[in-house]
N, C-alpha and C. Protein backbone atom coordinates (compact mmCIF):
# COMPACT_ATOMS: atom_id res chain seq x y z
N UNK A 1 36.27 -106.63 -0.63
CA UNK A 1 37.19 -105.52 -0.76
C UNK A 1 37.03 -104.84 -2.11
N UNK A 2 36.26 -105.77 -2.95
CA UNK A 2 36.47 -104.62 -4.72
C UNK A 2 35.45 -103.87 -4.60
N UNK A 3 34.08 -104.37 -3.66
CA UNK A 3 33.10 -103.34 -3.32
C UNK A 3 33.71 -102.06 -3.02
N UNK A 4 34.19 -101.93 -1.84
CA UNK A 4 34.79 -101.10 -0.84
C UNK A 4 35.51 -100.40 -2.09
N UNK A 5 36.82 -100.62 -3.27
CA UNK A 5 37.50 -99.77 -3.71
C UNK A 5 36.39 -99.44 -5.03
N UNK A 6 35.86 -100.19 -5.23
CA UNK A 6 34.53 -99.20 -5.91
C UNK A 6 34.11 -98.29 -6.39
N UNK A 7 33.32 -98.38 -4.80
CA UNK A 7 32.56 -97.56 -4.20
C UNK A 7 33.57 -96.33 -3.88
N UNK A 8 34.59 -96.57 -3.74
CA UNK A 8 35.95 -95.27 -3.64
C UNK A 8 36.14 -94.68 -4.64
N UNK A 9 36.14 -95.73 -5.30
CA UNK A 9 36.40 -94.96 -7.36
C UNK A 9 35.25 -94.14 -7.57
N UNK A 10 34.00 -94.41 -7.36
CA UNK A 10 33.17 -93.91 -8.20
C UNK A 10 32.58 -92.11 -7.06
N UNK A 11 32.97 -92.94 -6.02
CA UNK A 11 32.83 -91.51 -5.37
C UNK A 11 33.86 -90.27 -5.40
N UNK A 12 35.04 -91.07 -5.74
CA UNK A 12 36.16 -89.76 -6.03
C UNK A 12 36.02 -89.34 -7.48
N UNK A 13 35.45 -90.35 -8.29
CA UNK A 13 34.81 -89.65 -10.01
C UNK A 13 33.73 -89.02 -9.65
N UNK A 14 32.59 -89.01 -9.15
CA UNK A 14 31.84 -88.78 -8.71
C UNK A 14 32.06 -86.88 -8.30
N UNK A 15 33.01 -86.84 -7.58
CA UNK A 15 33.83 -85.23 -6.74
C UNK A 15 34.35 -84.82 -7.90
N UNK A 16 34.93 -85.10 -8.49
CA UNK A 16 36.00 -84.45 -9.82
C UNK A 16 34.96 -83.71 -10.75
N UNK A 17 33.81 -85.01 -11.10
CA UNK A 17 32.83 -84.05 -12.31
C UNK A 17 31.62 -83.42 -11.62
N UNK A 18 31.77 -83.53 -9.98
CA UNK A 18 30.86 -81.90 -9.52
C UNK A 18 31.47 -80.99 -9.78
N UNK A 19 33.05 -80.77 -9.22
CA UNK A 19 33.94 -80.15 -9.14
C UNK A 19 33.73 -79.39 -10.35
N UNK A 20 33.84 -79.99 -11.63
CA UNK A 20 34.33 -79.43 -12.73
C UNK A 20 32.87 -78.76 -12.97
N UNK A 21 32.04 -79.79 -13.00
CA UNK A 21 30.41 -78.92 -13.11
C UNK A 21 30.54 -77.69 -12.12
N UNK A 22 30.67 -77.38 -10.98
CA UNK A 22 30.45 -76.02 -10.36
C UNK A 22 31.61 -75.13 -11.09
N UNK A 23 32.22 -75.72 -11.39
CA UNK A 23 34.00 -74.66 -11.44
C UNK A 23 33.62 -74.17 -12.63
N UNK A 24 33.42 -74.83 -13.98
CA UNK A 24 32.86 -74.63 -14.89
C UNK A 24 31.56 -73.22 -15.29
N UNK A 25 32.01 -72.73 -16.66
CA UNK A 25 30.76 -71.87 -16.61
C UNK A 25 29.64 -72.23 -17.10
N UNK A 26 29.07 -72.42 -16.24
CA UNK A 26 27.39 -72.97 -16.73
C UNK A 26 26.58 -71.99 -16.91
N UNK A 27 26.85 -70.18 -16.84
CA UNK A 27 26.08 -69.51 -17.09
C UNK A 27 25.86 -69.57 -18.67
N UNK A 28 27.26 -69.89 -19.50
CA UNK A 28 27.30 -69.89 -20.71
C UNK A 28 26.71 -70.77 -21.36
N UNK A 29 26.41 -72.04 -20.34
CA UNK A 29 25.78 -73.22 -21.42
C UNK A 29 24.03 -73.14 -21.40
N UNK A 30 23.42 -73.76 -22.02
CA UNK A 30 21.91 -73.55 -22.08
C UNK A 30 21.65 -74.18 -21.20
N UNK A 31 20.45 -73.70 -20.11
CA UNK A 31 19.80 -74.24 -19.08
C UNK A 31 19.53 -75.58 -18.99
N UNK A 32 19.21 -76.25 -20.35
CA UNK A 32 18.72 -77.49 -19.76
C UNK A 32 19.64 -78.49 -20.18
N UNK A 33 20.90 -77.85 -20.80
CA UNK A 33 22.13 -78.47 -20.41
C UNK A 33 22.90 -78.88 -19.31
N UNK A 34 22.66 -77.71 -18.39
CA UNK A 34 23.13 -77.54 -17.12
C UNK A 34 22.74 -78.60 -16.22
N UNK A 35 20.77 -78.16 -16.24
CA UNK A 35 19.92 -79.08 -15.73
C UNK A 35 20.14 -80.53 -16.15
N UNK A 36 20.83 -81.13 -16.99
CA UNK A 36 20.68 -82.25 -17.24
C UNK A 36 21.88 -83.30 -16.69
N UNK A 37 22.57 -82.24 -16.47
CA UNK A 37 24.01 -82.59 -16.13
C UNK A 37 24.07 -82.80 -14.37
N UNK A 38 23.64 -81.65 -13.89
CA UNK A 38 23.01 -81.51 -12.59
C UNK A 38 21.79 -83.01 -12.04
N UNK A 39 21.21 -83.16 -12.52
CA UNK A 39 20.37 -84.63 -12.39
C UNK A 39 21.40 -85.86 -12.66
N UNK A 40 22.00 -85.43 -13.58
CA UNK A 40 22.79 -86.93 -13.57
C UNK A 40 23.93 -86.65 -12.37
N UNK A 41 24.37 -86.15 -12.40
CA UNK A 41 25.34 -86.03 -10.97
C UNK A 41 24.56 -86.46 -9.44
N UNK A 42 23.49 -85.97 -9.35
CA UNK A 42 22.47 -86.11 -8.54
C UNK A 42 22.01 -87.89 -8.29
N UNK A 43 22.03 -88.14 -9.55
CA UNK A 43 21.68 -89.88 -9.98
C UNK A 43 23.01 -90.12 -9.69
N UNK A 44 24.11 -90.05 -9.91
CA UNK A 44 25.12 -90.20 -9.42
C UNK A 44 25.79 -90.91 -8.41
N UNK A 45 25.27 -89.70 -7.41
CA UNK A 45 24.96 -89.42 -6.10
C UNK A 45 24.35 -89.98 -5.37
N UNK A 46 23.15 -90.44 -5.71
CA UNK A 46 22.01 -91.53 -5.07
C UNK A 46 22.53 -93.27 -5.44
N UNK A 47 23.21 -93.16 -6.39
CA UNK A 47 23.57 -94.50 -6.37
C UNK A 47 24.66 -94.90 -5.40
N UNK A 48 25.74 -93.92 -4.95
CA UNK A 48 26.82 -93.96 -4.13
C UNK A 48 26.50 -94.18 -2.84
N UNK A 49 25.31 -93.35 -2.58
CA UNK A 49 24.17 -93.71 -1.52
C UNK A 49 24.11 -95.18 -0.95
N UNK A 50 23.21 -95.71 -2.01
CA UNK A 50 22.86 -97.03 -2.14
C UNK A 50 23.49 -97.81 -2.09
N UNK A 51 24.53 -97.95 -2.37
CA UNK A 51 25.32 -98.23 -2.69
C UNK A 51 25.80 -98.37 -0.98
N UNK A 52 26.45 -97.75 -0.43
CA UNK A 52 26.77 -97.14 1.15
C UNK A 52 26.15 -98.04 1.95
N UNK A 53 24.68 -97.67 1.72
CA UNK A 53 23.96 -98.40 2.88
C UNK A 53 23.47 -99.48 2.63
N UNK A 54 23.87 -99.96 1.52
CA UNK A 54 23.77 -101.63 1.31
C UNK A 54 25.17 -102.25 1.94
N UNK A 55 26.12 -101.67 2.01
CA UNK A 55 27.39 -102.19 2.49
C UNK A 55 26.94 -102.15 4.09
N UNK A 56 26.41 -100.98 4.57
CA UNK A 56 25.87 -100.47 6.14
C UNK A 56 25.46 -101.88 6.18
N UNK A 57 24.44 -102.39 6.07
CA UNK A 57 23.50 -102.98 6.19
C UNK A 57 23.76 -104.97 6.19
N UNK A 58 24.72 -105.06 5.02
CA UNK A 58 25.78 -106.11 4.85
C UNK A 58 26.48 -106.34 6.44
N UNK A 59 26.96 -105.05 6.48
CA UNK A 59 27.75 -104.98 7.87
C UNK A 59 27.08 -105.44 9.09
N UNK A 60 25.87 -104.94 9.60
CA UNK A 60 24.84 -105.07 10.34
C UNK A 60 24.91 -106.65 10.24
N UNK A 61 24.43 -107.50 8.87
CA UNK A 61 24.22 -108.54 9.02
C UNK A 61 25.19 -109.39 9.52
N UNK A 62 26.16 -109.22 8.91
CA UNK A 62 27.33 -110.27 9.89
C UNK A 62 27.78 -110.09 10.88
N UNK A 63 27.64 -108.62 11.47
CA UNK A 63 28.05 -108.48 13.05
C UNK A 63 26.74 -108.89 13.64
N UNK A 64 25.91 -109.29 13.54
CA UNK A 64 24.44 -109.84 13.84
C UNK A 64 24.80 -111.35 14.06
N UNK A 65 25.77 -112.01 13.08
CA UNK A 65 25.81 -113.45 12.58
C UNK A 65 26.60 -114.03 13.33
N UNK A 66 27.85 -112.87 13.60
CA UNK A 66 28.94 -113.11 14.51
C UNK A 66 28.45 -113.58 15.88
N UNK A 67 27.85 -112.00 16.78
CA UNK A 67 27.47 -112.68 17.74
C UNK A 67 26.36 -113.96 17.89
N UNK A 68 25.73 -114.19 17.35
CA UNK A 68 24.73 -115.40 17.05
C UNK A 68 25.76 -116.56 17.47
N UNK A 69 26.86 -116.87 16.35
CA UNK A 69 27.65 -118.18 16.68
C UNK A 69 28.67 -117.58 17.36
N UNK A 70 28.99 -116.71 17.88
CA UNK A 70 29.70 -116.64 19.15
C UNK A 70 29.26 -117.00 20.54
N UNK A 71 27.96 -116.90 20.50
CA UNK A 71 26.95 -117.12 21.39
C UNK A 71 26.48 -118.83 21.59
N UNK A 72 26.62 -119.15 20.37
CA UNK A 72 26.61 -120.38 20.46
C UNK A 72 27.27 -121.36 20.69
N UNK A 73 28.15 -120.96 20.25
CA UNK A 73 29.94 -121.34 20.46
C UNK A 73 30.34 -121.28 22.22
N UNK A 74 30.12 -120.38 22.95
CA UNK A 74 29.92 -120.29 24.19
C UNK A 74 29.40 -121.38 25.11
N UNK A 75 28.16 -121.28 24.34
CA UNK A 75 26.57 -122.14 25.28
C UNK A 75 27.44 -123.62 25.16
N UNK A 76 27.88 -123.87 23.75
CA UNK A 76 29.03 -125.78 23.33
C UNK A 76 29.64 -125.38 24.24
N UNK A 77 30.94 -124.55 24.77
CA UNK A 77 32.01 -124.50 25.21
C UNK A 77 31.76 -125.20 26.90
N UNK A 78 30.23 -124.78 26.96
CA UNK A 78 29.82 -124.43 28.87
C UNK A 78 29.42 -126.07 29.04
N UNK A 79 28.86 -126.57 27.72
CA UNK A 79 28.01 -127.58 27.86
C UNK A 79 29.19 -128.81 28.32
N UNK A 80 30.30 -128.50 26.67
CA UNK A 80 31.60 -129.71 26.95
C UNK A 80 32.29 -129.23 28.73
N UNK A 81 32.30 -128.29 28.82
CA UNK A 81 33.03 -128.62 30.49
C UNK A 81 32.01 -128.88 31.44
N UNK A 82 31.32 -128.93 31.03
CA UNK A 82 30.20 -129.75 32.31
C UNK A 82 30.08 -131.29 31.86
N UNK A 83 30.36 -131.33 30.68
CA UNK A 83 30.24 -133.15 30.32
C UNK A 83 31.48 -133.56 31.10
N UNK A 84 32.80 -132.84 30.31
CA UNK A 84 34.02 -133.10 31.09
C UNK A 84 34.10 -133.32 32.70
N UNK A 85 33.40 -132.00 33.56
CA UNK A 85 33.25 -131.92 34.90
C UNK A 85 32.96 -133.40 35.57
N UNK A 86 31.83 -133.99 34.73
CA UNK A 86 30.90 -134.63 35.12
C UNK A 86 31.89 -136.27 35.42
N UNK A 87 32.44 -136.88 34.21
CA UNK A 87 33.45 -137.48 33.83
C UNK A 87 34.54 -137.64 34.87
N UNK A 88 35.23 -136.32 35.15
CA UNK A 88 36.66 -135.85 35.64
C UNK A 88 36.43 -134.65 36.60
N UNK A 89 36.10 -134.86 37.53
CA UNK A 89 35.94 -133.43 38.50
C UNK A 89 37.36 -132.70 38.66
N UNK A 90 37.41 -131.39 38.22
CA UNK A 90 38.33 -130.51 38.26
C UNK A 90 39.22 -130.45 36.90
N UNK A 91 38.60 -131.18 35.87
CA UNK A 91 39.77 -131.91 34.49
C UNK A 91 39.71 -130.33 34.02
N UNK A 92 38.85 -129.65 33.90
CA UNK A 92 38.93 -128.07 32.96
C UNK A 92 39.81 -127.09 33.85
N UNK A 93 39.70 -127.09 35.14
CA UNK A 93 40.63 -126.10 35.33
C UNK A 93 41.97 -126.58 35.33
N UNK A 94 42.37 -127.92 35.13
CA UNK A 94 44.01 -128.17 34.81
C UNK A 94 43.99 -128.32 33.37
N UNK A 95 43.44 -128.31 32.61
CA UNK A 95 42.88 -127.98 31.16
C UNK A 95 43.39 -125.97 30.80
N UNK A 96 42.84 -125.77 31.49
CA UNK A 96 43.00 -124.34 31.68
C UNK A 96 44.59 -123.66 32.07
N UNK A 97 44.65 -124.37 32.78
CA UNK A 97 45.85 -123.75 33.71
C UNK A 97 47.41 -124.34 32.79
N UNK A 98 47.16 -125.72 31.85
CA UNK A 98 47.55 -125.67 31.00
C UNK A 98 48.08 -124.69 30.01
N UNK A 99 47.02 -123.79 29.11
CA UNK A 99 47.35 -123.55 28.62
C UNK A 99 47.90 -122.16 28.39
């Protein structure tokens, strides 16, 4: 979660000093003032990026991980009521109906 508010902070700082850079008169300042200011906003920008789709990607992995041991978790679940079955014929569906 401190990723997530972050990545919020730095993108709403991020809006404020474009903001002020466009709003601002940059005709008045020297070009490669402008330009320099403009690249770093830009660098900025690309890190917020990166930033993004490393979280994307984070995400990907554990909904990847999830179903994996959900899946597995399943295949145990099928295996114990067939041990049970095997044992106790009918023991899972009053198991079931239990609960």
């Amino acid at each position: 979660m401190k990723n997530v508010k972050k990545i919020s902070d730095e993108k709403d700082k991020h809006e404020e000093n474009q903001r002020h850079f466009f709003s601002s008169r940059t005709a008045d300042l020297p070009e490669e003032i402008v330009e320099q200011e403009f690249l770093r906003l830009r660098k900025d920008f690309e890190k917020i990026i990166e930033c993004s789709l490393e979280k994307v990607s984070i995400s990907i992995q554990l909904s990847e991980l999830i179903d994996k041991y959900y899946r597995r978790l399943e295949v145990e679940l099928q295996k114990f009521k067939l041990e049970l079955e095997a044992d106790n014929a009918g023991i899972t569906e009053r198991l079931e109906k239990r609960n």
